[in-house]
Protein backbone atom coordinates (compact mmCIF):
# COMPACT_ATOMS: atom_id res chain seq x y z
CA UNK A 1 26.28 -11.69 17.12
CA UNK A 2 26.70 -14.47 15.00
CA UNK A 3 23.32 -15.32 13.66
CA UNK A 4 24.31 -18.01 10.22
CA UNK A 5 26.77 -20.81 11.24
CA UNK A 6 30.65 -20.24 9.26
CA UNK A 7 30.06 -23.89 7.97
CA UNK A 8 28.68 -24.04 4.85
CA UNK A 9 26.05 -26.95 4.87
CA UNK A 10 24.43 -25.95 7.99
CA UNK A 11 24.69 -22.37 6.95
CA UNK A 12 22.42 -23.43 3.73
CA UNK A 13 20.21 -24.96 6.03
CA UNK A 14 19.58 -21.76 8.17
CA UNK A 15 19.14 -19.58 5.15
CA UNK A 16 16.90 -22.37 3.79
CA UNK A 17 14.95 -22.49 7.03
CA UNK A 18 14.68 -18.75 6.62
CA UNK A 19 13.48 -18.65 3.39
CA UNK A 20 11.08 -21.21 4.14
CA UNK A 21 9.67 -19.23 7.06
CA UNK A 22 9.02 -16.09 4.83
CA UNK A 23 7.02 -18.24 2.35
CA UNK A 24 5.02 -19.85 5.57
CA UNK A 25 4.05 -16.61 7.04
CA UNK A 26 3.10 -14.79 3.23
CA UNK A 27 1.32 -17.38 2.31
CA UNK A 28 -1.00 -17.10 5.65
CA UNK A 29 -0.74 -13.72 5.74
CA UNK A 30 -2.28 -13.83 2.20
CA UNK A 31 -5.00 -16.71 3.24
CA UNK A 32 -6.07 -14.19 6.07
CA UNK A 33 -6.68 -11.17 3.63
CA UNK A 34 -8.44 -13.81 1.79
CA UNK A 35 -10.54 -14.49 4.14
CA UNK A 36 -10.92 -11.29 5.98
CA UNK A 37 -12.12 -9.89 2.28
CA UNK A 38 -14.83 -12.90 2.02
CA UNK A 39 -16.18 -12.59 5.06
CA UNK A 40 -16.66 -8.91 4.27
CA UNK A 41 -18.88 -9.84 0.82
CA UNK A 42 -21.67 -10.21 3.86
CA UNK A 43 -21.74 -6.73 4.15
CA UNK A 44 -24.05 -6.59 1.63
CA UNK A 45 -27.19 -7.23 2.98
CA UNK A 46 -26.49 -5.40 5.70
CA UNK A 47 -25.75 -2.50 3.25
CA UNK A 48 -28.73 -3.12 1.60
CA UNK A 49 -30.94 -2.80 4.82
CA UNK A 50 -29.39 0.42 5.51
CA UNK A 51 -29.68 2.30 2.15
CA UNK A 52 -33.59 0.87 2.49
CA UNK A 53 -34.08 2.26 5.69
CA UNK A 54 -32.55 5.63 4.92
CA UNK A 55 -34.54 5.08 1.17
CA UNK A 56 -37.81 4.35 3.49
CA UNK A 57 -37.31 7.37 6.37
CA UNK A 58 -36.69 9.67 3.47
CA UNK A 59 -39.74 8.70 0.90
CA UNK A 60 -41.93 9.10 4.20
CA UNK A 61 -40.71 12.29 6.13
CA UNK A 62 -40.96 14.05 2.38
CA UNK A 63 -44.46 12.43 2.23
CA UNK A 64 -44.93 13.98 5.32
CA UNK A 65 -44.11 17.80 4.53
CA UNK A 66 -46.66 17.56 1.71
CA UNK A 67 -49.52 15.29 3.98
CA UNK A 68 -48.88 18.72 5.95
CA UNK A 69 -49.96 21.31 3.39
CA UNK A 70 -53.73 19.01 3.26
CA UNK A 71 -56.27 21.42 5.22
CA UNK A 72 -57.66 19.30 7.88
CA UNK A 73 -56.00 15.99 8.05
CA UNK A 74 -52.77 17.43 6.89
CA UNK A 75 -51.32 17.40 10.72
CA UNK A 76 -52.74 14.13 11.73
CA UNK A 77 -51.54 12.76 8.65
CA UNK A 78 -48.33 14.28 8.60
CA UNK A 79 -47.89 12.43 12.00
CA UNK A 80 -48.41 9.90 10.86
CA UNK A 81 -45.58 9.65 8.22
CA UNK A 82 -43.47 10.92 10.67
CA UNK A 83 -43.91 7.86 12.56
CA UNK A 84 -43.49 5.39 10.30
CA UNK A 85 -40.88 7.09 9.01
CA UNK A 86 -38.93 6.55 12.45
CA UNK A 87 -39.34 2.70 11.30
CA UNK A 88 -36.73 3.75 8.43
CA UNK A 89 -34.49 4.99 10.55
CA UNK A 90 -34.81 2.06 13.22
CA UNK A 91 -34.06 -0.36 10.08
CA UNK A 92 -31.00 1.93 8.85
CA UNK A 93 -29.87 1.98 12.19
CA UNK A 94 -30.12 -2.33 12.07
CA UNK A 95 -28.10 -2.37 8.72
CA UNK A 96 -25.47 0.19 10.20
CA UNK A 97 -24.76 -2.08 13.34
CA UNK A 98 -24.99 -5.33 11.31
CA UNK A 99 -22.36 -3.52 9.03
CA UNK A 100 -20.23 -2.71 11.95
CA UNK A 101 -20.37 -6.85 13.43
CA UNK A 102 -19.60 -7.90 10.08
CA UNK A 103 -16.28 -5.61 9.63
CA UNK A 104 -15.44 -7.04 13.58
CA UNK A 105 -15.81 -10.42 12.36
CA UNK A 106 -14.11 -10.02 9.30
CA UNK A 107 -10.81 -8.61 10.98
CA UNK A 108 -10.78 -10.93 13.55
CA UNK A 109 -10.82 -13.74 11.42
CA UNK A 110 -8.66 -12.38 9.02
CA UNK A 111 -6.10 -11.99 11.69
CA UNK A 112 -6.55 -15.38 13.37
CA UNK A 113 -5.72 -17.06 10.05
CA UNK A 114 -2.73 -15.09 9.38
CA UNK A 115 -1.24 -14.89 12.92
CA UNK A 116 -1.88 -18.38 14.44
CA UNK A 117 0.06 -20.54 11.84
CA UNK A 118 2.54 -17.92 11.62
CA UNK A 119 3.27 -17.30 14.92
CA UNK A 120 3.93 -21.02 15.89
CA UNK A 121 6.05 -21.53 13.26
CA UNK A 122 8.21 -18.33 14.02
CA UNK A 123 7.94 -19.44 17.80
CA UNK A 124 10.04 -22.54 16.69
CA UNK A 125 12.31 -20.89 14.22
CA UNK A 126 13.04 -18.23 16.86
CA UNK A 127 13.89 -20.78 19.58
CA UNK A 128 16.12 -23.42 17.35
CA UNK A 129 17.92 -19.55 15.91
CA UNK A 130 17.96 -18.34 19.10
CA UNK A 131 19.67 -21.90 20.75
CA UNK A 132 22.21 -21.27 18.24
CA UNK A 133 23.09 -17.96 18.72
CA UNK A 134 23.58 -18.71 22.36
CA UNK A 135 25.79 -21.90 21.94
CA UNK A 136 27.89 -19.91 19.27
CA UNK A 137 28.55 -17.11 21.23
CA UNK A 138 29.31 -19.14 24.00
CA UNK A 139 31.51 -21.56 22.12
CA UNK A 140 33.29 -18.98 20.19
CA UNK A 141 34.81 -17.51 23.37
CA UNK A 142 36.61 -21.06 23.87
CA UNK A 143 37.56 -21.33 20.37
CA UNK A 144 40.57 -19.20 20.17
CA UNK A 145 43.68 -21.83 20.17
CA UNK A 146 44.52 -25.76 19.21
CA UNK A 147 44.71 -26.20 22.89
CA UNK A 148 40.80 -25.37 23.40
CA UNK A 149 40.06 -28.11 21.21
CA UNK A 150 40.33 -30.13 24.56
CA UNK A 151 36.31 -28.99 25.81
CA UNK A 152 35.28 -29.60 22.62
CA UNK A 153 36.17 -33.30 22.36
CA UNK A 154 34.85 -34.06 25.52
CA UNK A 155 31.38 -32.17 24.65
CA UNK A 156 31.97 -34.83 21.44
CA UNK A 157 31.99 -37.35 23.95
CA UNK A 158 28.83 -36.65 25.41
CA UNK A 159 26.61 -35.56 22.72
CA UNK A 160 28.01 -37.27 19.18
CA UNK A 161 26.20 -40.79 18.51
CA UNK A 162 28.69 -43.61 19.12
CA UNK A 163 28.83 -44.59 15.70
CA UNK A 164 30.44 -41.18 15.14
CA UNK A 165 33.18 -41.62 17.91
CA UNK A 166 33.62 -45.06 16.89
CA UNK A 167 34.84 -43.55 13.36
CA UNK A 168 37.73 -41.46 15.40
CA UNK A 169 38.88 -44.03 17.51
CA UNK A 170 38.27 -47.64 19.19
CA UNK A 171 38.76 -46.12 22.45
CA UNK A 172 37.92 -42.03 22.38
CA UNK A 173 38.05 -41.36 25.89
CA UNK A 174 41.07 -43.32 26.26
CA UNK A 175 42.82 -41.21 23.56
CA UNK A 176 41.24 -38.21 25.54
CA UNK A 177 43.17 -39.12 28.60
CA UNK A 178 46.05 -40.33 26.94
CA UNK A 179 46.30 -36.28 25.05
CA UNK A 180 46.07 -37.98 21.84
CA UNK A 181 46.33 -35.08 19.86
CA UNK A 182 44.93 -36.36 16.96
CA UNK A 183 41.89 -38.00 17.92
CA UNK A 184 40.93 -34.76 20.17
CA UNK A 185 41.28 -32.62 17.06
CA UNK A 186 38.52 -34.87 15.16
CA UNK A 187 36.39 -35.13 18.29
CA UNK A 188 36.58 -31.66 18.70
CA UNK A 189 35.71 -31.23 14.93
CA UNK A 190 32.88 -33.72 15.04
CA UNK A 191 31.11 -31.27 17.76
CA UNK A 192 32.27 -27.98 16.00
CA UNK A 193 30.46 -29.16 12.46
CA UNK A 194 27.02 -30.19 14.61
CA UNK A 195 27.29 -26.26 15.82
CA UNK A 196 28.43 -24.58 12.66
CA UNK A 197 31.54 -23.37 13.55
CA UNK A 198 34.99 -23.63 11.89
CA UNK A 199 38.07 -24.68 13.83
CA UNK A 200 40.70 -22.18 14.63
CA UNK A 201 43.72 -21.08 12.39
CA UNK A 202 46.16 -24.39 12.02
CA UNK A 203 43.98 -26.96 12.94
């Protein structure tokens, strides 16, 4: 598999584009352990509720254990400690849920920053790599003699600007018919430099 072109300038380009994509996808994957760690700060309160309820259940169920030692009132009273004590627990409970949304939130988030920029730009790096994997196989299986220089001058013909085939010749396709040997070995170079590839041995 070939994956960086054998031409230099478009092989700096590809190892550019690489280099480039690394930065794009650290730098996101930092902004969404940024944000997944800010979003978690909110915990707080939420923390706070709980240790108050557990504070508040545990203040009023000891309360309760002594209320129970009073002759008389001691069992009323003691039930009645008990109960608000299950208020502590009910807010705990609150702060512990609350606790649980906020880490939910906070990893989704985190992840939506980091994987959403990321993602689309790998999506296109992926694709424009993956085109040129493709046309280099492809192209390298017809690149093994002078005489296969033929298919690439006629791809020249199709895809290079005119401007370019003007540079080669007046009349390229012409030349092409005539078996101008020359002016099908610059076509043909024309198209192999736009897909990174060198020409074979000789030519």
């Amino acid at each position: 598999m070939k994956l960086y072109a054998d031409t230099t300038g478009r092989r700096t380009r590809q190892l550019l584009s690489d280099v480039l994509v690394l930065l794009w996808v650290a730098t996101w994957a930092y902004a969404g352990r940024r944000v997944h760690d800010t979003v978690e700060q909110l915990r707080g309160p939420a923390d706070s509720i709980t240790s108050a309820g557990r504070s508040v259940n545990g203040s009023l169920s000891g309360a309760g254990e002594q209320a129970a030692q009073l002759p008389l009132v001691g069992d009323q009273l003691r039930s009645w400690l008990d109960s608000a004590a299950g208020s502590g627990t009910t807010l705990a409970q609150a702060g512990t849920s609350m606790s649980g949304t906020v880490d939910q939130l906070a990893l989704a988030l985190g992840w939506t920053v980091a994987l959403v920029p990321s993602l689309l730009v790998l999506g296109v790096w992926l694709f424009v790599r993956g085109r040129f994997v493709r046309n280099a196989l492809t192209s390298q299986r017809y690149l093994d003699a002078s005489e296969d220089l033929d298919l690439f001058a006629l791809r020249a013909m199709t895809t290079q600007p005119v401007r370019a085939l003007a540079a080669v010749s007046d009349d390229p396709a012409g030349a092409w018919r005539r078996r101008d040997r020359d002016v099908i070995r610059r076509l043909a170079l024309l198209e192999l430099r736009d897909e990174g590839l060198r020409p074979p041995p000789g030519v």
